[in-house]
PDB file of N, CA and C in Angstrom:
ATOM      1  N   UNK A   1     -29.310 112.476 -31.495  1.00  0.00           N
ATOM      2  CA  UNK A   1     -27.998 112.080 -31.948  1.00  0.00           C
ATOM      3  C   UNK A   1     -28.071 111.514 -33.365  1.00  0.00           C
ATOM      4  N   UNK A   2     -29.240 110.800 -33.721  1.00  0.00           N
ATOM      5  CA  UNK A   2     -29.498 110.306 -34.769  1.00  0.00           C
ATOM      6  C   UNK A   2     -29.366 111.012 -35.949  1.00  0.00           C
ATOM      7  N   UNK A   3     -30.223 111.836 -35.749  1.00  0.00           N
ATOM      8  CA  UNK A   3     -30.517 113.319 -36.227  1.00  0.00           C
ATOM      9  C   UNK A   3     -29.691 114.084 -36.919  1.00  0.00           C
ATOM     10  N   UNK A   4     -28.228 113.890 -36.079  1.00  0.00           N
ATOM     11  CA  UNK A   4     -27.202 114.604 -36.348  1.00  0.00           C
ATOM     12  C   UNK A   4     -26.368 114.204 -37.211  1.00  0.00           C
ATOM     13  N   UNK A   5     -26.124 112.927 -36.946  1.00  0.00           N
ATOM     14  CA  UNK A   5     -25.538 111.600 -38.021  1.00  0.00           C
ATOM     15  C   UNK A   5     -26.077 112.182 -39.159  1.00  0.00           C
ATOM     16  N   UNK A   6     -27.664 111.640 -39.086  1.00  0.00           N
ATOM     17  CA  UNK A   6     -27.971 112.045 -40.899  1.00  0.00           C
ATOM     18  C   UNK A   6     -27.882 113.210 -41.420  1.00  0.00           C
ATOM     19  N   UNK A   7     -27.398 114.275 -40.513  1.00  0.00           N
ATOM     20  CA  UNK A   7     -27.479 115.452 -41.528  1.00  0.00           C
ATOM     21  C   UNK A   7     -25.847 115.928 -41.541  1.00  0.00           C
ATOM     22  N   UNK A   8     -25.462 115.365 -41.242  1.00  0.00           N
ATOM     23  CA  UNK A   8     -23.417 115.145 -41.714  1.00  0.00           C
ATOM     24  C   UNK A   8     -23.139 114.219 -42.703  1.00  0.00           C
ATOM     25  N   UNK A   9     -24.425 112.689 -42.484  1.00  0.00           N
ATOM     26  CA  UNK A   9     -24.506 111.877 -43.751  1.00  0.00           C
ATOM     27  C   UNK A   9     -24.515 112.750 -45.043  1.00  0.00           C
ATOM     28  N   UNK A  10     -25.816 113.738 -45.281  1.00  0.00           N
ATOM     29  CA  UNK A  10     -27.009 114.530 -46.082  1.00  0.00           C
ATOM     30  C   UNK A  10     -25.812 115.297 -46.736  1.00  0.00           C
ATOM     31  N   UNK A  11     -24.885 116.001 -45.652  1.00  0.00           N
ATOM     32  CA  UNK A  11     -23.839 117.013 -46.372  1.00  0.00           C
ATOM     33  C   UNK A  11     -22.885 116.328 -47.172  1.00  0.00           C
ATOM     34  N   UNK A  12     -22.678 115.167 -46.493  1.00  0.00           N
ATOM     35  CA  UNK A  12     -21.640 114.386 -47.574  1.00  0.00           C
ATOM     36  C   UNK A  12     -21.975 113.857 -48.696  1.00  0.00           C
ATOM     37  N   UNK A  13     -23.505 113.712 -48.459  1.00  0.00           N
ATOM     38  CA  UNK A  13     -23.963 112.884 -49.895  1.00  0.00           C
ATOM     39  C   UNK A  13     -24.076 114.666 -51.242  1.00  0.00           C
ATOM     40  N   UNK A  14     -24.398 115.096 -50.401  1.00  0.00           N
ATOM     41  CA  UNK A  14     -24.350 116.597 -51.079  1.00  0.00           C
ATOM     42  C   UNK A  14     -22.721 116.719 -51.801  1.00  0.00           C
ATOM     43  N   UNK A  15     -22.179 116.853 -51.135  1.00  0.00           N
ATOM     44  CA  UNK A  15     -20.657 116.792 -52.004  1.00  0.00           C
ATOM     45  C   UNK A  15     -20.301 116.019 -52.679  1.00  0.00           C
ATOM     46  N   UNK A  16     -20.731 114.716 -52.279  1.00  0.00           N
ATOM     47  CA  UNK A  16     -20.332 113.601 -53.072  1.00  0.00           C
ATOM     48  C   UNK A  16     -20.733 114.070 -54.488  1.00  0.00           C
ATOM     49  N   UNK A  17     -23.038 114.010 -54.501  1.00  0.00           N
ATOM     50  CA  UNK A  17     -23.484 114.812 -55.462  1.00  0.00           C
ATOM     51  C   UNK A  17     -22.438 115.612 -56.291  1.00  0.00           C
ATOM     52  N   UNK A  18     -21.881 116.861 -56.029  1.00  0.00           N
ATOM     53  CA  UNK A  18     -21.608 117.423 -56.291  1.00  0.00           C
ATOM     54  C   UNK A  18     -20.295 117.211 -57.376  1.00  0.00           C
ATOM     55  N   UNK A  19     -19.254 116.766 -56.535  1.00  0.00           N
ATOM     56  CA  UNK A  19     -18.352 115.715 -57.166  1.00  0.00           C
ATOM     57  C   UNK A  19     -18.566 114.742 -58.211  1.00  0.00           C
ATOM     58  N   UNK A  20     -19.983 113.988 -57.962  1.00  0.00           N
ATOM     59  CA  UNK A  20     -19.964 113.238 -59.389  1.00  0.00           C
ATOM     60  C   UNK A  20     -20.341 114.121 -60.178  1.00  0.00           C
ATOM     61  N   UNK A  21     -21.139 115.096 -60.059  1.00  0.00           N
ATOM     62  CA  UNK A  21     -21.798 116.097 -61.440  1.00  0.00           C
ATOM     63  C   UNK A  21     -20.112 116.665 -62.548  1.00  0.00           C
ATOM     64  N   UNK A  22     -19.293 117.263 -61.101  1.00  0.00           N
ATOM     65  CA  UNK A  22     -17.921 117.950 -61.867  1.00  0.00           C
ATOM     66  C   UNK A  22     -17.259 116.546 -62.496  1.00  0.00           C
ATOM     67  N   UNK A  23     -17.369 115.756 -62.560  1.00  0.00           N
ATOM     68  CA  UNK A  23     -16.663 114.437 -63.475  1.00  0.00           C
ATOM     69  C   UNK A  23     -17.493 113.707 -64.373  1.00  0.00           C
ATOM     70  N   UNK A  24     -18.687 114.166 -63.936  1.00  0.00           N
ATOM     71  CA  UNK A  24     -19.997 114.118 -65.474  1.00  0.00           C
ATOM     72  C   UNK A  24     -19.614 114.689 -66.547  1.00  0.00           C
ATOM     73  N   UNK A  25     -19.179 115.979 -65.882  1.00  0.00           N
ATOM     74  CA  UNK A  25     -18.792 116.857 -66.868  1.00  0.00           C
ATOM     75  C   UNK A  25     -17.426 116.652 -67.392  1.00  0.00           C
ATOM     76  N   UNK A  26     -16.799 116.073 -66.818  1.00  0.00           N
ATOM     77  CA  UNK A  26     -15.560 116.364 -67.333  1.00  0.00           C
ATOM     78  C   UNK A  26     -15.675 114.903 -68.272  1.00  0.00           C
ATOM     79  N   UNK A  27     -16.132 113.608 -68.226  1.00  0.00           N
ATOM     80  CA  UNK A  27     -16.444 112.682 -68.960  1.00  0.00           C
ATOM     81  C   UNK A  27     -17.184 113.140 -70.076  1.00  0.00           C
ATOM     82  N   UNK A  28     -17.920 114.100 -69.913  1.00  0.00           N
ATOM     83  CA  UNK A  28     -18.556 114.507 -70.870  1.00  0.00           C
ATOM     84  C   UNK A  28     -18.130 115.102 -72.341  1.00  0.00           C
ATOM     85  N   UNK A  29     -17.371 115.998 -71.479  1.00  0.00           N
ATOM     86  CA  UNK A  29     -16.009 116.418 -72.818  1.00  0.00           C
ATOM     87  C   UNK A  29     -15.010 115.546 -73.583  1.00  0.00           C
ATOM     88  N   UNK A  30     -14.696 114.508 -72.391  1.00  0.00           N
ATOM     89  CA  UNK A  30     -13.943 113.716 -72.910  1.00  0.00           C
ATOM     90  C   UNK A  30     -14.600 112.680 -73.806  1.00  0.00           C
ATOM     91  N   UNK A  31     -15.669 112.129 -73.964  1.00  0.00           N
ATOM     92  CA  UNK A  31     -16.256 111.318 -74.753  1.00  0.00           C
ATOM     93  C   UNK A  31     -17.489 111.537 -74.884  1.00  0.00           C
ATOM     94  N   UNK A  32     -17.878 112.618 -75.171  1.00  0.00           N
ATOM     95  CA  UNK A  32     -19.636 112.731 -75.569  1.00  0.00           C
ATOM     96  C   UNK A  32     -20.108 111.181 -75.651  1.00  0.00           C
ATOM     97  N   UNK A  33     -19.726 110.947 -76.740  1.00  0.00           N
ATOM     98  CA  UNK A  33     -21.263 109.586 -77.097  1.00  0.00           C
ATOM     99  C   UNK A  33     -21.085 108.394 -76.490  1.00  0.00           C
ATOM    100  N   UNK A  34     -20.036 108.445 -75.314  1.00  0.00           N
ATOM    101  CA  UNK A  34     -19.670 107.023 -74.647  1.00  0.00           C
ATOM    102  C   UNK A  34     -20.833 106.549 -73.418  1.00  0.00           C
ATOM    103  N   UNK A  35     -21.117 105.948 -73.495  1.00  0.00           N
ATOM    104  CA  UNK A  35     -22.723 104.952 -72.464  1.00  0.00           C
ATOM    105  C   UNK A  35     -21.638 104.370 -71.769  1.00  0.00           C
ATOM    106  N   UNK A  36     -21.632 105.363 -70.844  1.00  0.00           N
ATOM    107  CA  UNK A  36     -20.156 104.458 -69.431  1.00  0.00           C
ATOM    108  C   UNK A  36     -21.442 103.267 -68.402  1.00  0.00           C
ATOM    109  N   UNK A  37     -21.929 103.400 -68.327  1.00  0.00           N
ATOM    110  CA  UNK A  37     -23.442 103.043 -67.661  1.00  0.00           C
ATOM    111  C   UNK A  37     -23.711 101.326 -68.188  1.00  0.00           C
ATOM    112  N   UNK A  38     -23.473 101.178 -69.124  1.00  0.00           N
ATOM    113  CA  UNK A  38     -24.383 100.003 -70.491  1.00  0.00           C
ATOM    114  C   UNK A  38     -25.466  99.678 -69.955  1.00  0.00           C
ATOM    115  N   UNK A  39     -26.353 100.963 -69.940  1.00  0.00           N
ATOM    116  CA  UNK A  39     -28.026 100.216 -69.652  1.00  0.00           C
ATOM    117  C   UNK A  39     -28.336 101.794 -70.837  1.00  0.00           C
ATOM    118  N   UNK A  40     -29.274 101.425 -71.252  1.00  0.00           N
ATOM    119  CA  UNK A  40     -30.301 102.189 -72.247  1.00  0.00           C
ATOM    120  C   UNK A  40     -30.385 103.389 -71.571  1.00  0.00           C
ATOM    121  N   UNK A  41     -30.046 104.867 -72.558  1.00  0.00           N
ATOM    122  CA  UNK A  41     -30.440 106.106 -71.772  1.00  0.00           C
ATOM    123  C   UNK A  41     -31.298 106.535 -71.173  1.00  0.00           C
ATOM    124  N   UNK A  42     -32.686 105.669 -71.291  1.00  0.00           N
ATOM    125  CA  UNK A  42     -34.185 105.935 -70.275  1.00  0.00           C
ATOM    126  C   UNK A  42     -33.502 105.926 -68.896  1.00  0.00           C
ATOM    127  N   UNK A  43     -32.838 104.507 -68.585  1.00  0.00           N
ATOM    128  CA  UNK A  43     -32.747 103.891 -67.754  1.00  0.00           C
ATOM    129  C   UNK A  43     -31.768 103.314 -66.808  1.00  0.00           C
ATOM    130  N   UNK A  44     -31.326 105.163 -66.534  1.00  0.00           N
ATOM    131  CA  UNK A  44     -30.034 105.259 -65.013  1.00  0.00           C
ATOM    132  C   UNK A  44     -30.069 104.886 -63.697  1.00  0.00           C
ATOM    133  N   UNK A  45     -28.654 104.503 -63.142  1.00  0.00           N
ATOM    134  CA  UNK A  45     -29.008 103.831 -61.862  1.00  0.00           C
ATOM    135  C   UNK A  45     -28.629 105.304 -61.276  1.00  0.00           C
ATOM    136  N   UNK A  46     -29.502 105.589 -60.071  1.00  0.00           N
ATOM    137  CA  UNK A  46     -28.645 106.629 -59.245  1.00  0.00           C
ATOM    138  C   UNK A  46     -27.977 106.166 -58.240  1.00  0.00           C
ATOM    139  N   UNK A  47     -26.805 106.928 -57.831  1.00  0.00           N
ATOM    140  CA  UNK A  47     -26.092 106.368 -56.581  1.00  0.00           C
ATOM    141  C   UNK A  47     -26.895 107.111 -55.740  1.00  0.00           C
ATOM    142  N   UNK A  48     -27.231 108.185 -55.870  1.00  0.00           N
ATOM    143  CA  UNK A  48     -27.909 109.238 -54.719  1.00  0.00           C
ATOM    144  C   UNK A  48     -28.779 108.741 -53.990  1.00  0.00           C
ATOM    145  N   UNK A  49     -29.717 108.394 -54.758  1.00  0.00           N
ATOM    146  CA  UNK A  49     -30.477 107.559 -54.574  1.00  0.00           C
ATOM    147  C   UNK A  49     -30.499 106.535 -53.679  1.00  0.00           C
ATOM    148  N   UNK A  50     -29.835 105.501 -54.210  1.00  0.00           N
ATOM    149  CA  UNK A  50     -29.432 104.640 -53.224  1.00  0.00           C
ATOM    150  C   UNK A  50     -28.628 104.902 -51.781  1.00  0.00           C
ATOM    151  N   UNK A  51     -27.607 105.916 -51.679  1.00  0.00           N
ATOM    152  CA  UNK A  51     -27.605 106.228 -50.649  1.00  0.00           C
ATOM    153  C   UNK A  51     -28.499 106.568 -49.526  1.00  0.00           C
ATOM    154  N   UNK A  52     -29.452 107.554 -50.328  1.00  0.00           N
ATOM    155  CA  UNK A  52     -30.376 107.786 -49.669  1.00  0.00           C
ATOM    156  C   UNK A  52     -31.489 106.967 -49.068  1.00  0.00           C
ATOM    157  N   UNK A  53     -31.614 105.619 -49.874  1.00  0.00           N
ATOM    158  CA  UNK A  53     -32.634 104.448 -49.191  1.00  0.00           C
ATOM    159  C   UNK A  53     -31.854 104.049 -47.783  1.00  0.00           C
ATOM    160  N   UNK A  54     -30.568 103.989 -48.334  1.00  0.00           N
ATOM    161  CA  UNK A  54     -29.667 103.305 -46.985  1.00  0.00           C
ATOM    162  C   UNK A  54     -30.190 104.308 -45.650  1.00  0.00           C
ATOM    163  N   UNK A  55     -29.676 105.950 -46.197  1.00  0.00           N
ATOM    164  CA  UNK A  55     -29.846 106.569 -45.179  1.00  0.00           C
ATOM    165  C   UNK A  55     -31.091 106.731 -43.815  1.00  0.00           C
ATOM    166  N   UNK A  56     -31.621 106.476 -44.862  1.00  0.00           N
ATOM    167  CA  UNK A  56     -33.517 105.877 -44.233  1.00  0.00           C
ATOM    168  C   UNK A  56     -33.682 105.082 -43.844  1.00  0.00           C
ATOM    169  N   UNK A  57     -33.448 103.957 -44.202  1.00  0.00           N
ATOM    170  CA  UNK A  57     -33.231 102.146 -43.611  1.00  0.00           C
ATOM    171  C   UNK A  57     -31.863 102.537 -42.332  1.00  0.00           C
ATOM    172  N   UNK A  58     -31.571 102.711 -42.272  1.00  0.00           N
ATOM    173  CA  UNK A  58     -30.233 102.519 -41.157  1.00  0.00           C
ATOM    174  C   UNK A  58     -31.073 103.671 -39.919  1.00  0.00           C
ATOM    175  N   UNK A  59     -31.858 104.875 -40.605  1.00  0.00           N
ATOM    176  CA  UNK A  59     -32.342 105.543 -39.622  1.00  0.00           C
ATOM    177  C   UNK A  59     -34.053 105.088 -38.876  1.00  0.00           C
ATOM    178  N   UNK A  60     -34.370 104.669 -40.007  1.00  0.00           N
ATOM    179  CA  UNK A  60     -35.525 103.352 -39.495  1.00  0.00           C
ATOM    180  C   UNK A  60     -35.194 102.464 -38.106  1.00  0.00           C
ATOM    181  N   UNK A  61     -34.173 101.782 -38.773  1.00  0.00           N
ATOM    182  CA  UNK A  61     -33.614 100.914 -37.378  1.00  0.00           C
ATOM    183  C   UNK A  61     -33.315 101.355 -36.389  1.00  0.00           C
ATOM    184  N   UNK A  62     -32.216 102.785 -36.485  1.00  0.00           N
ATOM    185  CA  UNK A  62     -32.460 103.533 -35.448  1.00  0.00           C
ATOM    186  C   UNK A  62     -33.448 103.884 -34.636  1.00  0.00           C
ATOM    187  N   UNK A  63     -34.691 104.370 -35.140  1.00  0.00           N
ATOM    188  CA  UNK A  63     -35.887 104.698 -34.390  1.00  0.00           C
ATOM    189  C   UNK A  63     -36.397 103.460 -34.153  1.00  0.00           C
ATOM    190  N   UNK A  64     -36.385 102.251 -34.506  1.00  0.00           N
ATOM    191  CA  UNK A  64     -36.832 101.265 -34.384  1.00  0.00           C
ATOM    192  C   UNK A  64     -36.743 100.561 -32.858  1.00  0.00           C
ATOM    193  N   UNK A  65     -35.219 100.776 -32.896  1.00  0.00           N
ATOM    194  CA  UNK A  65     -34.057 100.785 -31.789  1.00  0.00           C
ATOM    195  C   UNK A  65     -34.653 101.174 -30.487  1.00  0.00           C
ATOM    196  N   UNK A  66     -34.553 102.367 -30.998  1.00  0.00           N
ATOM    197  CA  UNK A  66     -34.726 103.402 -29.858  1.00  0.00           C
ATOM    198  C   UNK A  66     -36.581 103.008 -29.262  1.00  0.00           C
ATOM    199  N   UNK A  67     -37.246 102.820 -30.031  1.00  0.00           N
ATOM    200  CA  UNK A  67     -38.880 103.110 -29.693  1.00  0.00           C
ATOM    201  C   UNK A  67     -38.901 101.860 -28.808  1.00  0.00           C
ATOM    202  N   UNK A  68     -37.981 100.776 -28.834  1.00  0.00           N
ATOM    203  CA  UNK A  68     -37.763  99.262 -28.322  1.00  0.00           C
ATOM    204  C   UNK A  68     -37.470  99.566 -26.716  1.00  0.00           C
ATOM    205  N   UNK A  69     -36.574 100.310 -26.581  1.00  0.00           N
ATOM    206  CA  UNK A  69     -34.979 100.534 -25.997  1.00  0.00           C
ATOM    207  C   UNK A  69     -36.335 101.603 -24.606  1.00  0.00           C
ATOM    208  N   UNK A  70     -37.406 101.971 -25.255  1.00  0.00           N
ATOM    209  CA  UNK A  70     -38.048 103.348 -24.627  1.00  0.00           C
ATOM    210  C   UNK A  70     -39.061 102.257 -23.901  1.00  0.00           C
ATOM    211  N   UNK A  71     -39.573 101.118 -24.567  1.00  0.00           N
ATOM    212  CA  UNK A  71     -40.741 100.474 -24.571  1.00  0.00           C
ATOM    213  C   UNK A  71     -40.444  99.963 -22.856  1.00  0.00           C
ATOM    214  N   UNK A  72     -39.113  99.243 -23.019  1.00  0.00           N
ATOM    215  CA  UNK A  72     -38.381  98.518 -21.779  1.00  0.00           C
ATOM    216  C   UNK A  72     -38.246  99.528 -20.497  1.00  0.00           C
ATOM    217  N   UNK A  73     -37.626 100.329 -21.170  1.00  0.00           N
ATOM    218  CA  UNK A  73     -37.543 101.342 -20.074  1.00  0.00           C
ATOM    219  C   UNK A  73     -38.712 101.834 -19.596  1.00  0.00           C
ATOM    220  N   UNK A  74     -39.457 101.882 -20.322  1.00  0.00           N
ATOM    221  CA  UNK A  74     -40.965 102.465 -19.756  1.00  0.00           C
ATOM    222  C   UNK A  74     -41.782 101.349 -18.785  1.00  0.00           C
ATOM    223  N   UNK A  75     -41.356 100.193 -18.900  1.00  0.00           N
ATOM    224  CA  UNK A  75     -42.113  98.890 -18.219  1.00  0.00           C
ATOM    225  C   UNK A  75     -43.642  98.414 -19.087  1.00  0.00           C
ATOM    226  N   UNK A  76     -43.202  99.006 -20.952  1.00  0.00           N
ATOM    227  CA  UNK A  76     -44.406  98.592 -21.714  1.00  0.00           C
ATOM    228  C   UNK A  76     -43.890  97.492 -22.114  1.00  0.00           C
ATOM    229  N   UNK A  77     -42.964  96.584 -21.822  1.00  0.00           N
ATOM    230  CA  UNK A  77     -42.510  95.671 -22.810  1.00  0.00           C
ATOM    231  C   UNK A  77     -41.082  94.525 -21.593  1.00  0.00           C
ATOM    232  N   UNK A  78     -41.230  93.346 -22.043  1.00  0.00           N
ATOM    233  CA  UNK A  78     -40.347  92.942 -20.959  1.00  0.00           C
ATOM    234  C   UNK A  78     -39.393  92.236 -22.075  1.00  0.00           C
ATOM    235  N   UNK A  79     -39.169  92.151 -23.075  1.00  0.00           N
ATOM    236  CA  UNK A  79     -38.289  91.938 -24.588  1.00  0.00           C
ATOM    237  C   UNK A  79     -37.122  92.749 -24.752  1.00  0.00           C
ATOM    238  N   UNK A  80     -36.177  92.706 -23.444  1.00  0.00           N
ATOM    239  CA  UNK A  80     -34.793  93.469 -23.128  1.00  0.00           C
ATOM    240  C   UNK A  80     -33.967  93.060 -24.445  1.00  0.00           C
ATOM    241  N   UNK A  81     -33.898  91.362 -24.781  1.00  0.00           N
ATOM    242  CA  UNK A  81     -33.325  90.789 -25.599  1.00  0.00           C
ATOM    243  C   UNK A  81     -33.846  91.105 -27.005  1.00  0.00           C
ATOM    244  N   UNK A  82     -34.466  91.270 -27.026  1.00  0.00           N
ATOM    245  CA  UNK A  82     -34.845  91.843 -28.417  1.00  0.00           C
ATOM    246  C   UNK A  82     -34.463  93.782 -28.907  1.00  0.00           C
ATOM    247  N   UNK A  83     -35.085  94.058 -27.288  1.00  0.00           N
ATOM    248  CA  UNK A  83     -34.140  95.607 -27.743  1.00  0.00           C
ATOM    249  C   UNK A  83     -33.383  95.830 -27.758  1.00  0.00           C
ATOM    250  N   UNK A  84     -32.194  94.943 -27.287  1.00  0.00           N
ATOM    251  CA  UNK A  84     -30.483  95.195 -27.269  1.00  0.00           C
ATOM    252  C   UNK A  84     -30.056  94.693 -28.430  1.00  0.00           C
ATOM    253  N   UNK A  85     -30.604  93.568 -29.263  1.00  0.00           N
ATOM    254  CA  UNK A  85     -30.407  93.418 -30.477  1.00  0.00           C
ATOM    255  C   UNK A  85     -30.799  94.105 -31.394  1.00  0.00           C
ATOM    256  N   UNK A  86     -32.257  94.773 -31.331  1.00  0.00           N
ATOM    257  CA  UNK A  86     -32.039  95.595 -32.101  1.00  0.00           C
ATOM    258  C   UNK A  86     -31.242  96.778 -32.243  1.00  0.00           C
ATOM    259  N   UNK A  87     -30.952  97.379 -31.356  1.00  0.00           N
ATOM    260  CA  UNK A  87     -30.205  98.527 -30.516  1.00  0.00           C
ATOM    261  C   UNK A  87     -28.494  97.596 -31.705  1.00  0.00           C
ATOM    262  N   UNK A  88     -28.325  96.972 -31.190  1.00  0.00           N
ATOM    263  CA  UNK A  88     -26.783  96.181 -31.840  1.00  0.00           C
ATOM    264  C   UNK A  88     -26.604  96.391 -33.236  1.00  0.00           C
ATOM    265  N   UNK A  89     -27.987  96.027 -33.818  1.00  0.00           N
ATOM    266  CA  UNK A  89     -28.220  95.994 -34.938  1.00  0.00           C
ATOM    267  C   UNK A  89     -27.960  97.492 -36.083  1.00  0.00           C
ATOM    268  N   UNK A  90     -28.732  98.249 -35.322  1.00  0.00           N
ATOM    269  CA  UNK A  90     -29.197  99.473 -35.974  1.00  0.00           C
ATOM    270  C   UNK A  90     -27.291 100.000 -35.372  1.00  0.00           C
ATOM    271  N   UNK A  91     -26.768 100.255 -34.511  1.00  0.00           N
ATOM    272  CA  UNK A  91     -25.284 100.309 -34.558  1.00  0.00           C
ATOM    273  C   UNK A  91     -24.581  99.751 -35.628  1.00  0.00           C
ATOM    274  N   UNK A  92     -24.911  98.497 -35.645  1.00  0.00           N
ATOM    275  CA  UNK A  92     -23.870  98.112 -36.732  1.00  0.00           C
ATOM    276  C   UNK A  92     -24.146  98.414 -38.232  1.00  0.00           C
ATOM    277  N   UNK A  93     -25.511  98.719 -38.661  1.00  0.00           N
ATOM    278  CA  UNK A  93     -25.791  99.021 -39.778  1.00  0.00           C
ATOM    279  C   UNK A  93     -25.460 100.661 -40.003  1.00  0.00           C
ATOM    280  N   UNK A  94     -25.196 101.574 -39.200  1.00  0.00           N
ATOM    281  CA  UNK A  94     -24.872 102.718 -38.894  1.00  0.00           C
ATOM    282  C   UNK A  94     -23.133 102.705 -39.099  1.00  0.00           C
ATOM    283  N   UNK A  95     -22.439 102.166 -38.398  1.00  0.00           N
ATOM    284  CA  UNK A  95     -21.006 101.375 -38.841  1.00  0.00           C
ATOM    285  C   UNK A  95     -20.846 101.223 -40.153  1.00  0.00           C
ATOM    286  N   UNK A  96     -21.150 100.169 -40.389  1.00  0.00           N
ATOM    287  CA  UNK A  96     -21.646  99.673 -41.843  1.00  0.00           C
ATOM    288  C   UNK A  96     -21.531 101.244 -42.749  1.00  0.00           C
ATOM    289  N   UNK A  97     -22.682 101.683 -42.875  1.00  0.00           N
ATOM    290  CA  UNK A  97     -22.762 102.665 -43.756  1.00  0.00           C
ATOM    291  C   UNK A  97     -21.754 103.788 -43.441  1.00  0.00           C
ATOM    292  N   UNK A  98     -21.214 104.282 -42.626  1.00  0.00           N
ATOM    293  CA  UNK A  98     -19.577 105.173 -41.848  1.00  0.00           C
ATOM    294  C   UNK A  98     -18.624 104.812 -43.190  1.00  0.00           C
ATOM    295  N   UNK A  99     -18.650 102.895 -42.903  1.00  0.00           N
ATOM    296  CA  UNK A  99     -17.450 102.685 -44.151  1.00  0.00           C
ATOM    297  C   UNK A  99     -17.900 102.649 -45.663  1.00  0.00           C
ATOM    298  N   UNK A 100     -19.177 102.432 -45.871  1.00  0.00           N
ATOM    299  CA  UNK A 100     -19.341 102.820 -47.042  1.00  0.00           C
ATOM    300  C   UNK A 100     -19.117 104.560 -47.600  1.00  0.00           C
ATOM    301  N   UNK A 101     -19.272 104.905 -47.045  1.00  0.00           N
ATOM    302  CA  UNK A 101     -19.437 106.560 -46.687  1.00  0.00           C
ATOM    303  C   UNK A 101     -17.675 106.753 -47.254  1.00  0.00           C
ATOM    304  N   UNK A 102     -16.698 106.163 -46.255  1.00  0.00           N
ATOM    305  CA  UNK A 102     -15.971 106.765 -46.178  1.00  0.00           C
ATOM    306  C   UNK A 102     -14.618 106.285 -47.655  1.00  0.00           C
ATOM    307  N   UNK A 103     -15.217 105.235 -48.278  1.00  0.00           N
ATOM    308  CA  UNK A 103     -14.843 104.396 -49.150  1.00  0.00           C
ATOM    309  C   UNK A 103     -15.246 105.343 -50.188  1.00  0.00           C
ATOM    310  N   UNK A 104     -16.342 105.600 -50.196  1.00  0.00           N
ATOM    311  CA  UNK A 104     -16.816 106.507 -51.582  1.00  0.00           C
ATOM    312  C   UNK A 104     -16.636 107.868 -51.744  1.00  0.00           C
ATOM    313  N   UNK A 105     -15.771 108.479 -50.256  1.00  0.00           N
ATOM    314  CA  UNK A 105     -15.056 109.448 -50.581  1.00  0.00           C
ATOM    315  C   UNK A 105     -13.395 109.504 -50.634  1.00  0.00           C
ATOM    316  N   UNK A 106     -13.364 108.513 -50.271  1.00  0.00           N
ATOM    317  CA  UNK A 106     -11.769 108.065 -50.767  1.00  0.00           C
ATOM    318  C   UNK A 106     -11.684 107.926 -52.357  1.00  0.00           C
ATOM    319  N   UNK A 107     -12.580 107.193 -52.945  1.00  0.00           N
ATOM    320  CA  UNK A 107     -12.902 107.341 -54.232  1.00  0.00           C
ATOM    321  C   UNK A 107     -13.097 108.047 -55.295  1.00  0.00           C
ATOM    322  N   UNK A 108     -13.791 108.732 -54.405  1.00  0.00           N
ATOM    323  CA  UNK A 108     -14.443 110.176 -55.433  1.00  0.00           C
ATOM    324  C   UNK A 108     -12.618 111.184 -55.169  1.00  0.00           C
ATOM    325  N   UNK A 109     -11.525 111.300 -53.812  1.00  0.00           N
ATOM    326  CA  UNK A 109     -10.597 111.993 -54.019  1.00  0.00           C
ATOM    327  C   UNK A 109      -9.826 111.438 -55.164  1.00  0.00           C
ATOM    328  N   UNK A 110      -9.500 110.139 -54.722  1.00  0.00           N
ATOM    329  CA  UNK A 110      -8.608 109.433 -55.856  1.00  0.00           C
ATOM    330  C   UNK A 110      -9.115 109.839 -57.281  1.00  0.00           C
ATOM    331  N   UNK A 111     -10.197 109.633 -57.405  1.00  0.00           N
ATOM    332  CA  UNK A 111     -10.705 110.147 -59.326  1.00  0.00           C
ATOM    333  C   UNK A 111     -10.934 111.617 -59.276  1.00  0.00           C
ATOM    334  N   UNK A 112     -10.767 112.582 -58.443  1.00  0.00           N
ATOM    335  CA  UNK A 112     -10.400 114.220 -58.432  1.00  0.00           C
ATOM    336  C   UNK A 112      -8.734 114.711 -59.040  1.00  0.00           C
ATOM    337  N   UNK A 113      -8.012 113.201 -58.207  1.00  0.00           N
ATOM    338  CA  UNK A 113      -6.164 113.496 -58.373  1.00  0.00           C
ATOM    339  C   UNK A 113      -5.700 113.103 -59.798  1.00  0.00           C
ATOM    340  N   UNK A 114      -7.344 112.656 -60.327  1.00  0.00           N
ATOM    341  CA  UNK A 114      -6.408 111.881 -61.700  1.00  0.00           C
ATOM    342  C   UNK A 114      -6.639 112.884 -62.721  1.00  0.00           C
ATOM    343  N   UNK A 115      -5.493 112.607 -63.658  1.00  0.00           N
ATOM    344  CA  UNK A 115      -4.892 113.874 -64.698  1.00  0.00           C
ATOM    345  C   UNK A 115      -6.084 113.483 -65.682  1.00  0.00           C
ATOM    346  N   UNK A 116      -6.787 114.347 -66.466  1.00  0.00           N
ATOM    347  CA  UNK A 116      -7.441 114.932 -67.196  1.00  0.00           C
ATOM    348  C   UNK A 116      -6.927 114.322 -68.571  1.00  0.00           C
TER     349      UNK A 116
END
């Protein structure tokens, strides 16, 4: 299930990708020599990037979760309270990232609708 999440995450970050490149460009025309960024041209932040740590960290916890959640069930581990929190945890950080997700494509439509 996990699995599946991240690769509906993967497609969205792909469009997203995609979306910021077509407004790279279109910033691009509109102001060549403007540093929208103000950090030195070596030295860009990526959003991709960062999504992508999230995507890993939130799926970490997931397996984290789960390897907990397996331990109990298996009778290797008697730390129920600890796997339901983590289990809580890795949900809510999964949540968590849904609304970031869904914020930054509300975003990216709103700056698609705006006039040129």
């Amino acid at each position: 299930m996990a699995n599946e999440f991240a690769g509906l995450i993967k497609a969205d970050l792909a469009a997203l990708n995609n979306a910021a490149a077509e407004l790279a460009q279109h910033a691009s025309a509109i102001a060549p020599a403007a540093n929208f960024t103000g950090q030195p041209p070596g030295n860009h932040f990526s959003f991709a990037q960062s999504m992508q740590d999230a995507i890993a960290g939130v799926n970490a916890q997931d397996v984290d979760a789960g390897q907990k959640m397996a331990d109990v069930d298996a009778g290797r581990s008697d730390d129920l309270v600890g796997a339901m929190l983590a289990s809580q945890e890795a949900s809510l950080s999964f949540q968590m990232l849904m609304q970031v997700r869904n914020k930054v494509m509300g975003a990216v439509d709103e700056l698609i609708k705006l006039p040129l």
